[in-house]
PDB file of N, CA and C in Angstrom:
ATOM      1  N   UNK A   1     103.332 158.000  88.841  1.00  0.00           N
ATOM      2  CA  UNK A   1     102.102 157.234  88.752  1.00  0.00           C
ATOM      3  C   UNK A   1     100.918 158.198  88.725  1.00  0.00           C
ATOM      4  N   UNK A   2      99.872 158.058  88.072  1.00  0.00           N
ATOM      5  CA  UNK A   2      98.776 158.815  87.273  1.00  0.00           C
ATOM      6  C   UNK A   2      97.877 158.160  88.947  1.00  0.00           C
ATOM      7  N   UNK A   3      96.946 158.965  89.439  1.00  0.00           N
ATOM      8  CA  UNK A   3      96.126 158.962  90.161  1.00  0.00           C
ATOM      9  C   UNK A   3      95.059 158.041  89.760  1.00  0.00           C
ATOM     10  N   UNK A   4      93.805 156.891  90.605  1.00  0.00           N
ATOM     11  CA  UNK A   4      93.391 156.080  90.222  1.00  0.00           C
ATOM     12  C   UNK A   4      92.266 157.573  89.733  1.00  0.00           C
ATOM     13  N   UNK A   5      91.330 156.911  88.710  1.00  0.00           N
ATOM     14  CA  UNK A   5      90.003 158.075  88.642  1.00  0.00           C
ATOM     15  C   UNK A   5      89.480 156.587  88.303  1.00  0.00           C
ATOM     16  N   UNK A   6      88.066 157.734  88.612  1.00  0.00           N
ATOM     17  CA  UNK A   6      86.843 156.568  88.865  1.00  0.00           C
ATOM     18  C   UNK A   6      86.497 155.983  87.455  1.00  0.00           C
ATOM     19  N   UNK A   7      84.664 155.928  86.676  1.00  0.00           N
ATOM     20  CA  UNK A   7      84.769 155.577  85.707  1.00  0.00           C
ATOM     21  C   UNK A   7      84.714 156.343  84.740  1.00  0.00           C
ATOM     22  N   UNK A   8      84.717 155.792  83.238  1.00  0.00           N
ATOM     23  CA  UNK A   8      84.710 157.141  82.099  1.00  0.00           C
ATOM     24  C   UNK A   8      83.406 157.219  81.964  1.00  0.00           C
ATOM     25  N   UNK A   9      83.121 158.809  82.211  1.00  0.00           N
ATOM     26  CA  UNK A   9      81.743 159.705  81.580  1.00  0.00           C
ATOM     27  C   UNK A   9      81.932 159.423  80.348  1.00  0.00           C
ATOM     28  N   UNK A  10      81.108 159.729  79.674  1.00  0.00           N
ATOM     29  CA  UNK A  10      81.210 160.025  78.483  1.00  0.00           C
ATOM     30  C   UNK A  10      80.159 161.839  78.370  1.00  0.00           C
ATOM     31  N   UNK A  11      80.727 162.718  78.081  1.00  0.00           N
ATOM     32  CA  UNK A  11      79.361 163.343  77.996  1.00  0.00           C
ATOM     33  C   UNK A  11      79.305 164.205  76.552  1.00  0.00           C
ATOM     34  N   UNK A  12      79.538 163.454  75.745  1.00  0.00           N
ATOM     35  CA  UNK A  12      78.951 163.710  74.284  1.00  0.00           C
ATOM     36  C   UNK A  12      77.742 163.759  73.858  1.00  0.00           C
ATOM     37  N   UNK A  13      76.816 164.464  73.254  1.00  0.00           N
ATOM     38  CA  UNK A  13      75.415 163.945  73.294  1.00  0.00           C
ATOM     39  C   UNK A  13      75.412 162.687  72.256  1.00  0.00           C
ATOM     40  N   UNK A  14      74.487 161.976  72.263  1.00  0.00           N
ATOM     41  CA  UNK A  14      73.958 160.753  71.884  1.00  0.00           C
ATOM     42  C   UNK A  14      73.885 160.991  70.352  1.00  0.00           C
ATOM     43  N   UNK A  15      73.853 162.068  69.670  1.00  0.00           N
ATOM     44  CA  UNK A  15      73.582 161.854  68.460  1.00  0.00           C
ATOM     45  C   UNK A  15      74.794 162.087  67.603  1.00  0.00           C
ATOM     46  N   UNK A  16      75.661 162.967  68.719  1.00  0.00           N
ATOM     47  CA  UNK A  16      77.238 162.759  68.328  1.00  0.00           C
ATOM     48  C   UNK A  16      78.256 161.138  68.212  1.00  0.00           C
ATOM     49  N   UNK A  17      77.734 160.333  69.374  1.00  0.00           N
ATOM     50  CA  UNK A  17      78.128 159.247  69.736  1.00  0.00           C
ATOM     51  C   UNK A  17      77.623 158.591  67.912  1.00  0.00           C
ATOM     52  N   UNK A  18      76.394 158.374  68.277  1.00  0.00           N
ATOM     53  CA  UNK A  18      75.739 157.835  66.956  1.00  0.00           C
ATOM     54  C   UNK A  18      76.597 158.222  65.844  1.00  0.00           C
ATOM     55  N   UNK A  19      76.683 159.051  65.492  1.00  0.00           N
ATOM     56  CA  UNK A  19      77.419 160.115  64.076  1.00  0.00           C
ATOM     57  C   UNK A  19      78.675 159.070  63.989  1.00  0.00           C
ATOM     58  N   UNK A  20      79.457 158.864  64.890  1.00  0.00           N
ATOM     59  CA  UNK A  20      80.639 158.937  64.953  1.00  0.00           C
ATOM     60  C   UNK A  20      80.853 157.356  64.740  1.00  0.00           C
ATOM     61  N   UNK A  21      79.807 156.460  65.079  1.00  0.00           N
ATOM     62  CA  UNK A  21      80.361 155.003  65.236  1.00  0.00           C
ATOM     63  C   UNK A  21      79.245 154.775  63.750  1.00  0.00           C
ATOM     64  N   UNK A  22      78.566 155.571  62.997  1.00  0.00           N
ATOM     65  CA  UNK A  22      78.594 155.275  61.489  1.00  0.00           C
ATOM     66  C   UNK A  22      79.249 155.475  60.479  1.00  0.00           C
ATOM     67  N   UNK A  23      80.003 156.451  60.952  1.00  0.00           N
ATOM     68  CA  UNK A  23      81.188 157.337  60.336  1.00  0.00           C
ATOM     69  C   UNK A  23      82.267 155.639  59.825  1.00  0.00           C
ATOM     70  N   UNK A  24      82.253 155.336  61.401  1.00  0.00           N
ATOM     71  CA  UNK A  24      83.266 154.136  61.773  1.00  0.00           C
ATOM     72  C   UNK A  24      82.496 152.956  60.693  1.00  0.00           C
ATOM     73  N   UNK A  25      80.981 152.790  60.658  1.00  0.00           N
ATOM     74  CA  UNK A  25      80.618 151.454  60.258  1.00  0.00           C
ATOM     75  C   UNK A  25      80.930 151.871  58.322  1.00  0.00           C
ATOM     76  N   UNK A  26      80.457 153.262  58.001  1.00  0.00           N
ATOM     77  CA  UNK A  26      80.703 153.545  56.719  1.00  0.00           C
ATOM     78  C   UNK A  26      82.118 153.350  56.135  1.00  0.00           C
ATOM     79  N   UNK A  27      82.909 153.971  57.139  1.00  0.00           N
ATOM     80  CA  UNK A  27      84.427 153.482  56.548  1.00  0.00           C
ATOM     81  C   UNK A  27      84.823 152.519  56.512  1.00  0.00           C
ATOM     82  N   UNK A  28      84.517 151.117  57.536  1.00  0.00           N
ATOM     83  CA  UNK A  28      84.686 149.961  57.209  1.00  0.00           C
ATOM     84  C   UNK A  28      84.089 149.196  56.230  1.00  0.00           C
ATOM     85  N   UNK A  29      83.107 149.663  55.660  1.00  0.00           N
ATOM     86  CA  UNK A  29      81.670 149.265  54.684  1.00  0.00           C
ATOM     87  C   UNK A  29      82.546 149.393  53.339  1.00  0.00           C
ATOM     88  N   UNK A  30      83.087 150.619  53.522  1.00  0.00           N
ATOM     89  CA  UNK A  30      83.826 150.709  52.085  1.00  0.00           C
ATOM     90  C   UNK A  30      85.346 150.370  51.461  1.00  0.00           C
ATOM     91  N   UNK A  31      86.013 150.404  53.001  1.00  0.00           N
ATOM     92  CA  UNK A  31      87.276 149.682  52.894  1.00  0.00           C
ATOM     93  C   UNK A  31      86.748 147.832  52.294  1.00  0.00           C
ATOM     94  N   UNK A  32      86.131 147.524  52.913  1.00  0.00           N
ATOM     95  CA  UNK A  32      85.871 146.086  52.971  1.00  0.00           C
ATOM     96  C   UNK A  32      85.195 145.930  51.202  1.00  0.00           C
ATOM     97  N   UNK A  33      83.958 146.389  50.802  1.00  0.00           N
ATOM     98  CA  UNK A  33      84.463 146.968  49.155  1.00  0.00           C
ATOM     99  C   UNK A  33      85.533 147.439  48.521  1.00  0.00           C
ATOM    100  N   UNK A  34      86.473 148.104  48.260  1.00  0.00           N
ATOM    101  CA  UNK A  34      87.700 148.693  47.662  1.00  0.00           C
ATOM    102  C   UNK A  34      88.229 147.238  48.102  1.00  0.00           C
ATOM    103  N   UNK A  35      88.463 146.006  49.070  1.00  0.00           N
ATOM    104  CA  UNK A  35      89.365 145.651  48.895  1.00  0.00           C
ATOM    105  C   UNK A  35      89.035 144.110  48.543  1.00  0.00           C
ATOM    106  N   UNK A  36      87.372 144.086  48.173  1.00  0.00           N
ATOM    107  CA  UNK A  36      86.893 143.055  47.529  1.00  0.00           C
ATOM    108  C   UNK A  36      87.027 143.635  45.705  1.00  0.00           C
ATOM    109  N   UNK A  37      86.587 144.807  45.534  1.00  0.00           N
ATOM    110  CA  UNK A  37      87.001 144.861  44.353  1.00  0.00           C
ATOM    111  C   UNK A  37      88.297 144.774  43.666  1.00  0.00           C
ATOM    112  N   UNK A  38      89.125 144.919  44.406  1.00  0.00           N
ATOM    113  CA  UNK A  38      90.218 144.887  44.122  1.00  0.00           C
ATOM    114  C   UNK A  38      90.617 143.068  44.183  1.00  0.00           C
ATOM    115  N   UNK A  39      90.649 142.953  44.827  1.00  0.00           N
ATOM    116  CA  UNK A  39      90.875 141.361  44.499  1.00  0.00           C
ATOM    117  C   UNK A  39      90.120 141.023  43.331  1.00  0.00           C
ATOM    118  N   UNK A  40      88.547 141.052  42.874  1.00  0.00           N
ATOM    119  CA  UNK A  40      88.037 140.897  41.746  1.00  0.00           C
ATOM    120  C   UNK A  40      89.350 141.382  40.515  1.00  0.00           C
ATOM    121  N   UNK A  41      89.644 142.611  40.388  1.00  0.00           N
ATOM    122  CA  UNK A  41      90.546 143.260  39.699  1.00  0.00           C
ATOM    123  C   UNK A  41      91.642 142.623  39.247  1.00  0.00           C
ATOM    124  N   UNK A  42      92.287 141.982  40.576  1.00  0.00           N
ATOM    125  CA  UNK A  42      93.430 140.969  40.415  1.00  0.00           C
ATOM    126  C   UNK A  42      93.574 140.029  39.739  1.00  0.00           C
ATOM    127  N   UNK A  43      92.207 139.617  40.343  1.00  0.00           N
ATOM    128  CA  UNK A  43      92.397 137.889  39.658  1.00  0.00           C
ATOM    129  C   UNK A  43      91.421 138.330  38.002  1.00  0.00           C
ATOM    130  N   UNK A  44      90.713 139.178  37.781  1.00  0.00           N
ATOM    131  CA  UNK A  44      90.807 139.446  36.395  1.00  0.00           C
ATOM    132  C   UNK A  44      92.055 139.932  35.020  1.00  0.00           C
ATOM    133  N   UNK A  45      92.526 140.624  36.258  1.00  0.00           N
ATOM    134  CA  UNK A  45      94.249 140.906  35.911  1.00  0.00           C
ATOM    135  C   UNK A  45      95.082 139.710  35.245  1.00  0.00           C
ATOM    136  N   UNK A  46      94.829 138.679  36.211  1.00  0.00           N
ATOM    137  CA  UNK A  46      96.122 137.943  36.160  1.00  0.00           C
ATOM    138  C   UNK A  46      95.064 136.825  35.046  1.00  0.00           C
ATOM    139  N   UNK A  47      94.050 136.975  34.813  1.00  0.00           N
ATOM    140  CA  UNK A  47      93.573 135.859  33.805  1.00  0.00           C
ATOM    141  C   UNK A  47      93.238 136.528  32.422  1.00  0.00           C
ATOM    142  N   UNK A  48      93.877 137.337  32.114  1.00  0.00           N
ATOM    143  CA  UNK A  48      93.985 138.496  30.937  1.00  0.00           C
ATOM    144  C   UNK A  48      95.068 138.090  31.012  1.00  0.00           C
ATOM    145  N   UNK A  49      95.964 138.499  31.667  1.00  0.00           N
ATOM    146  CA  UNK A  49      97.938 138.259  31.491  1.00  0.00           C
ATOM    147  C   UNK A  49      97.949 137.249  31.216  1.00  0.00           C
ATOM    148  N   UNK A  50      97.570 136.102  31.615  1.00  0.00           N
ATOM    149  CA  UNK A  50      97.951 134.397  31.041  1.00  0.00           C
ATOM    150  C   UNK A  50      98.381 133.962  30.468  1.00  0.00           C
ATOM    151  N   UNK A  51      99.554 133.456  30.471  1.00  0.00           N
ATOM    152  CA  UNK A  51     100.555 133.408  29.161  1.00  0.00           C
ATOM    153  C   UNK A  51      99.822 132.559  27.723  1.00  0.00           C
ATOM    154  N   UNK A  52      98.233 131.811  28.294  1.00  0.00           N
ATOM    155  CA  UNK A  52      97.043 131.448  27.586  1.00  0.00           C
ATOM    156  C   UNK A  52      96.585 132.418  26.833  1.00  0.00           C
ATOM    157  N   UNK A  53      96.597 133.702  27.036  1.00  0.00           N
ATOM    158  CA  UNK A  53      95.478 134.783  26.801  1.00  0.00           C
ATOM    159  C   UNK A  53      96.102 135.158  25.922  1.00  0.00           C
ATOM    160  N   UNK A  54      95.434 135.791  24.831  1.00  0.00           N
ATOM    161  CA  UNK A  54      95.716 136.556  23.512  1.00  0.00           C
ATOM    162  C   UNK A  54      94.715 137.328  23.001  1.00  0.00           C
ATOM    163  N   UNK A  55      94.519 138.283  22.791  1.00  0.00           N
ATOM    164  CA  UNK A  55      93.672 139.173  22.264  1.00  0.00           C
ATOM    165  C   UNK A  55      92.644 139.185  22.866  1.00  0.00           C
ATOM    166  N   UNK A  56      92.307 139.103  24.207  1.00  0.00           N
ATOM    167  CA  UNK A  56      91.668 139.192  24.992  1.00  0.00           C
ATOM    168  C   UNK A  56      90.911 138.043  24.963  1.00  0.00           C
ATOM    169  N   UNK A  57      90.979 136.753  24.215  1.00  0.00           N
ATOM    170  CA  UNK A  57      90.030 135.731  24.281  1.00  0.00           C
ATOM    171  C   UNK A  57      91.560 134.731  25.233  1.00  0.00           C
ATOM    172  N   UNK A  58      90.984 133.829  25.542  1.00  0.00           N
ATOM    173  CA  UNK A  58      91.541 132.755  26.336  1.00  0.00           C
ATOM    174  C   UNK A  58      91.875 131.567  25.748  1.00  0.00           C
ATOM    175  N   UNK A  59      92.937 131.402  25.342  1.00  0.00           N
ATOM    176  CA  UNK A  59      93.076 130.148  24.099  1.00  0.00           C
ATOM    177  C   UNK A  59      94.341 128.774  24.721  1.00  0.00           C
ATOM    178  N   UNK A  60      93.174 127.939  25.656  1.00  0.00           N
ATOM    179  CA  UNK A  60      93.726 126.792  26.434  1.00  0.00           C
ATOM    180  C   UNK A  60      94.122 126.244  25.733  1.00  0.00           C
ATOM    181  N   UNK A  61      95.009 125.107  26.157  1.00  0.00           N
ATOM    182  CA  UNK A  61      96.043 124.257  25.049  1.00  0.00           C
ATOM    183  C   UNK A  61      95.397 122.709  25.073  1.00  0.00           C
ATOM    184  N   UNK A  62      94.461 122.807  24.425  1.00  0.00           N
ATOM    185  CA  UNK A  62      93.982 121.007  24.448  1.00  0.00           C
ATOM    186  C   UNK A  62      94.322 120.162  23.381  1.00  0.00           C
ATOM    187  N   UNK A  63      96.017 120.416  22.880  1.00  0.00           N
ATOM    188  CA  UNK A  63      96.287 119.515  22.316  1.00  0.00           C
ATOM    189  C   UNK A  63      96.486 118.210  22.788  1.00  0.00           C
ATOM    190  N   UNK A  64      97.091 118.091  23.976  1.00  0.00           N
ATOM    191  CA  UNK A  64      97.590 116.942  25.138  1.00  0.00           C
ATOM    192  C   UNK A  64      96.239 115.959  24.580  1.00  0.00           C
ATOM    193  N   UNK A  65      96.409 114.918  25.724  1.00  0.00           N
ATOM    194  CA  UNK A  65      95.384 113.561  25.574  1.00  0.00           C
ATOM    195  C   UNK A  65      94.265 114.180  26.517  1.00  0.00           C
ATOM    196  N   UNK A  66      92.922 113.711  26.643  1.00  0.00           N
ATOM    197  CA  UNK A  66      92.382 114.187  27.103  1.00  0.00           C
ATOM    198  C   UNK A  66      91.970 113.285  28.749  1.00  0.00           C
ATOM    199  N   UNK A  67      91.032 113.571  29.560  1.00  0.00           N
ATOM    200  CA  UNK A  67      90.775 112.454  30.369  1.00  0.00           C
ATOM    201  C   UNK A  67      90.002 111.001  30.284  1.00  0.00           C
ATOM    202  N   UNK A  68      89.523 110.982  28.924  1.00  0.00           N
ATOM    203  CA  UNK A  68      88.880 109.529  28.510  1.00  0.00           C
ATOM    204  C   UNK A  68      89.933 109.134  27.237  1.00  0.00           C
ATOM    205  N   UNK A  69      90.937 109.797  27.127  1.00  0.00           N
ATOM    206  CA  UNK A  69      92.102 109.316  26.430  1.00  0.00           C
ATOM    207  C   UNK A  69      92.030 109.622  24.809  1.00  0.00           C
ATOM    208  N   UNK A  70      90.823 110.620  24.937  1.00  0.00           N
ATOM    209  CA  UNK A  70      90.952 110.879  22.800  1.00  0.00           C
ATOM    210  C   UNK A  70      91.390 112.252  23.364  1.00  0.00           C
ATOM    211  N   UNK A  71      92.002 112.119  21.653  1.00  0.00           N
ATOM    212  CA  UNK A  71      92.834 113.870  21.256  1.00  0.00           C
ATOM    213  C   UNK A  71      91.672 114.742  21.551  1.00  0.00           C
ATOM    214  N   UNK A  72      92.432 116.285  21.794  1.00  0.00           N
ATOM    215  CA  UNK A  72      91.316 117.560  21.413  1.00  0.00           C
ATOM    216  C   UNK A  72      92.383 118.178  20.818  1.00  0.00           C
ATOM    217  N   UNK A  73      91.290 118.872  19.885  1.00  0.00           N
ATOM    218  CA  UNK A  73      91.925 119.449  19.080  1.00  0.00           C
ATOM    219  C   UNK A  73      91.609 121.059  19.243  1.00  0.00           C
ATOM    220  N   UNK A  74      93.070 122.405  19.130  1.00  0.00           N
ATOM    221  CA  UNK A  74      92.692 123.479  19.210  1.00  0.00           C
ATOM    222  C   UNK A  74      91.387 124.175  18.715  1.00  0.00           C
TER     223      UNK A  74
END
């Protein structure tokens, strides 16, 4: 068993402390970007792949009936 000790000093100076918990806010700043862009990325990804998509334009299938019940036509 480790001896009780009292509380934690800290004795870093203050501008080290500072440094260090922007360090922390910058890396989360940019993880949290990289992993919004990346989702952007994705779902641009996957609406390019679309088994809809062709030559980079988007070509929906509105042959079916429509919701007021007339044809559309490609």
């Amino acid at each position: 068993m480790l001896p009780a000790r009292g509380p934690l000093i800290i004795t870093a100076p203050a501008a080290e402390i500072r440094r260090h918990i922007l360090t922390v806010f910058l890396l989360l700043t940019r993880l949290s970007l990289e992993l919004r862009l990346k989702t952007v990325w994705n779902m641009r990804s996957m609406l390019w792949s679309d088994r809809w998509c062709q030559d980079r334009r988007c070509i929906l299938d509105f042959s079916g009936p429509s919701h007021d019940g007339s044809q559309k036509v490609v």
